[in-house]
C-alpha atoms as a PDB file:
ATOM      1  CA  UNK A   1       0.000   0.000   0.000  1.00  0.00           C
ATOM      2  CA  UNK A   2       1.435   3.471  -0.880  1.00  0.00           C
ATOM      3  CA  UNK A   3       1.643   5.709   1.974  1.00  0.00           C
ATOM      4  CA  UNK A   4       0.493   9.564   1.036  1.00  0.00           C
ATOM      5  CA  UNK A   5       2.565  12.621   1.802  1.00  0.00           C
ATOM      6  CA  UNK A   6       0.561  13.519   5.073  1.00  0.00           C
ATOM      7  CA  UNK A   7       1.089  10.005   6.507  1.00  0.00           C
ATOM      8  CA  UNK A   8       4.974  10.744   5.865  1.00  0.00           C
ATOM      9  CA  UNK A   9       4.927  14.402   6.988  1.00  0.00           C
ATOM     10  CA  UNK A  10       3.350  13.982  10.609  1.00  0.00           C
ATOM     11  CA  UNK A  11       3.259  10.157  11.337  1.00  0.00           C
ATOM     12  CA  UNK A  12       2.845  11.503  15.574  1.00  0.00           C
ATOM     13  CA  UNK A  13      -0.933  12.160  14.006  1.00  0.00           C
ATOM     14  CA  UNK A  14      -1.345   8.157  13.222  1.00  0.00           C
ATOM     15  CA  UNK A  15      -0.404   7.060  16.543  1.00  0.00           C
ATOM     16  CA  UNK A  16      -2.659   9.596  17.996  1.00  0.00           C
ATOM     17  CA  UNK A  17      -5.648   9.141  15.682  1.00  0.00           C
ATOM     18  CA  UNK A  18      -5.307   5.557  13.884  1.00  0.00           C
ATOM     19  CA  UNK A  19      -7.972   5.980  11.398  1.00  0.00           C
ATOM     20  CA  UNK A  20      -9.671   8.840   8.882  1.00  0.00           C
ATOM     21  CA  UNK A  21     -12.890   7.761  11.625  1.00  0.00           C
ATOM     22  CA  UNK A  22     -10.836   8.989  14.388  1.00  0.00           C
ATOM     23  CA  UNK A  23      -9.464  12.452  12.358  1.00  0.00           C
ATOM     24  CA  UNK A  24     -12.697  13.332  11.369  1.00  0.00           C
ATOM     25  CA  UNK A  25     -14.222  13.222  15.054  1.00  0.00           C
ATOM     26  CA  UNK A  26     -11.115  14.955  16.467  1.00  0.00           C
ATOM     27  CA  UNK A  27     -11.757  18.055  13.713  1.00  0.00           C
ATOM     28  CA  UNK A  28     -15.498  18.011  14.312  1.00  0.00           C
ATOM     29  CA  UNK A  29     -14.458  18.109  18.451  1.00  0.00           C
ATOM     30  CA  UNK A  30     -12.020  20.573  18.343  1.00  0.00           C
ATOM     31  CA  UNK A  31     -14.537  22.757  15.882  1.00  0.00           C
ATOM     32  CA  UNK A  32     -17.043  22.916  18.558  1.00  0.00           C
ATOM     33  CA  UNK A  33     -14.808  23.673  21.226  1.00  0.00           C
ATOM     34  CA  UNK A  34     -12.490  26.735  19.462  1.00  0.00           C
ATOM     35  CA  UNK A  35     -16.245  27.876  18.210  1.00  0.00           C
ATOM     36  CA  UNK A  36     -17.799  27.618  21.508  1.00  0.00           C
ATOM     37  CA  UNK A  37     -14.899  29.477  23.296  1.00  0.00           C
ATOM     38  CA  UNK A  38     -15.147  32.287  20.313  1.00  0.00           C
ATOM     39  CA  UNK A  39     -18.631  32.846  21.232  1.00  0.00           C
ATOM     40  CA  UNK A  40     -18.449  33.084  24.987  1.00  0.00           C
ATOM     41  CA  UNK A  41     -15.549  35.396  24.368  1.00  0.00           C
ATOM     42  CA  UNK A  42     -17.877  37.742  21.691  1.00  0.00           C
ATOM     43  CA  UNK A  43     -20.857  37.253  24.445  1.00  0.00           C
ATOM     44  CA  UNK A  44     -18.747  38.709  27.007  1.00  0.00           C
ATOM     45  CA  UNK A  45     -17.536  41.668  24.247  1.00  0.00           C
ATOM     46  CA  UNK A  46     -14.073  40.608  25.178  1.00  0.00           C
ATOM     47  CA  UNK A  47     -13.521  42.958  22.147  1.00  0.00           C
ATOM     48  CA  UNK A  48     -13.986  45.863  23.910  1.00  0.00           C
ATOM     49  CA  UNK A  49     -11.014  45.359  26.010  1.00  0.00           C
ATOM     50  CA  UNK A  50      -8.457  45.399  23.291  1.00  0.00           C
ATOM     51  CA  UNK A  51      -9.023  49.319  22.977  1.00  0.00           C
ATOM     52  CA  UNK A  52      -8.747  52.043  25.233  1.00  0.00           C
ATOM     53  CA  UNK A  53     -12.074  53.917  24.707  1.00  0.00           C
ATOM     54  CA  UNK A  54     -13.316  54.194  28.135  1.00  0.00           C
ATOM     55  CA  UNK A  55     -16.775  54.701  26.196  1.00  0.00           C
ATOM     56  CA  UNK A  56     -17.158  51.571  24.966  1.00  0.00           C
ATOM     57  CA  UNK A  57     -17.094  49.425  27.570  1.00  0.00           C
END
């Protein structure tokens, strides 16, 4: 069986996650956290913090 470049370039990713099954679910996971966390921070207008307009919080 021919291996493809991405099983060459980061074989740590194969012991981690054996199978495209397992890659799929870890993307789909790690989607809903990082989106998740970017929503609580927007909810809380964590934006507002990064200037220095005393108006806009």
């Amino acid at each position: 069986m021919k291996k493809s470049f991405y099983m060459m370039k980061f074989p740590i990713l194969n012991r981690i996650f054996p199978s495209y099954r397992w890659k799929v679910t870890a993307i789909i996971i790690t989607g809903i956290i990082v989106g998740g966390g970017g929503l609580f921070m927007y909810q809380l207008r964590v934006h507002t913090y990064l200037g220095d307009d005393p108006a806009a919080v």
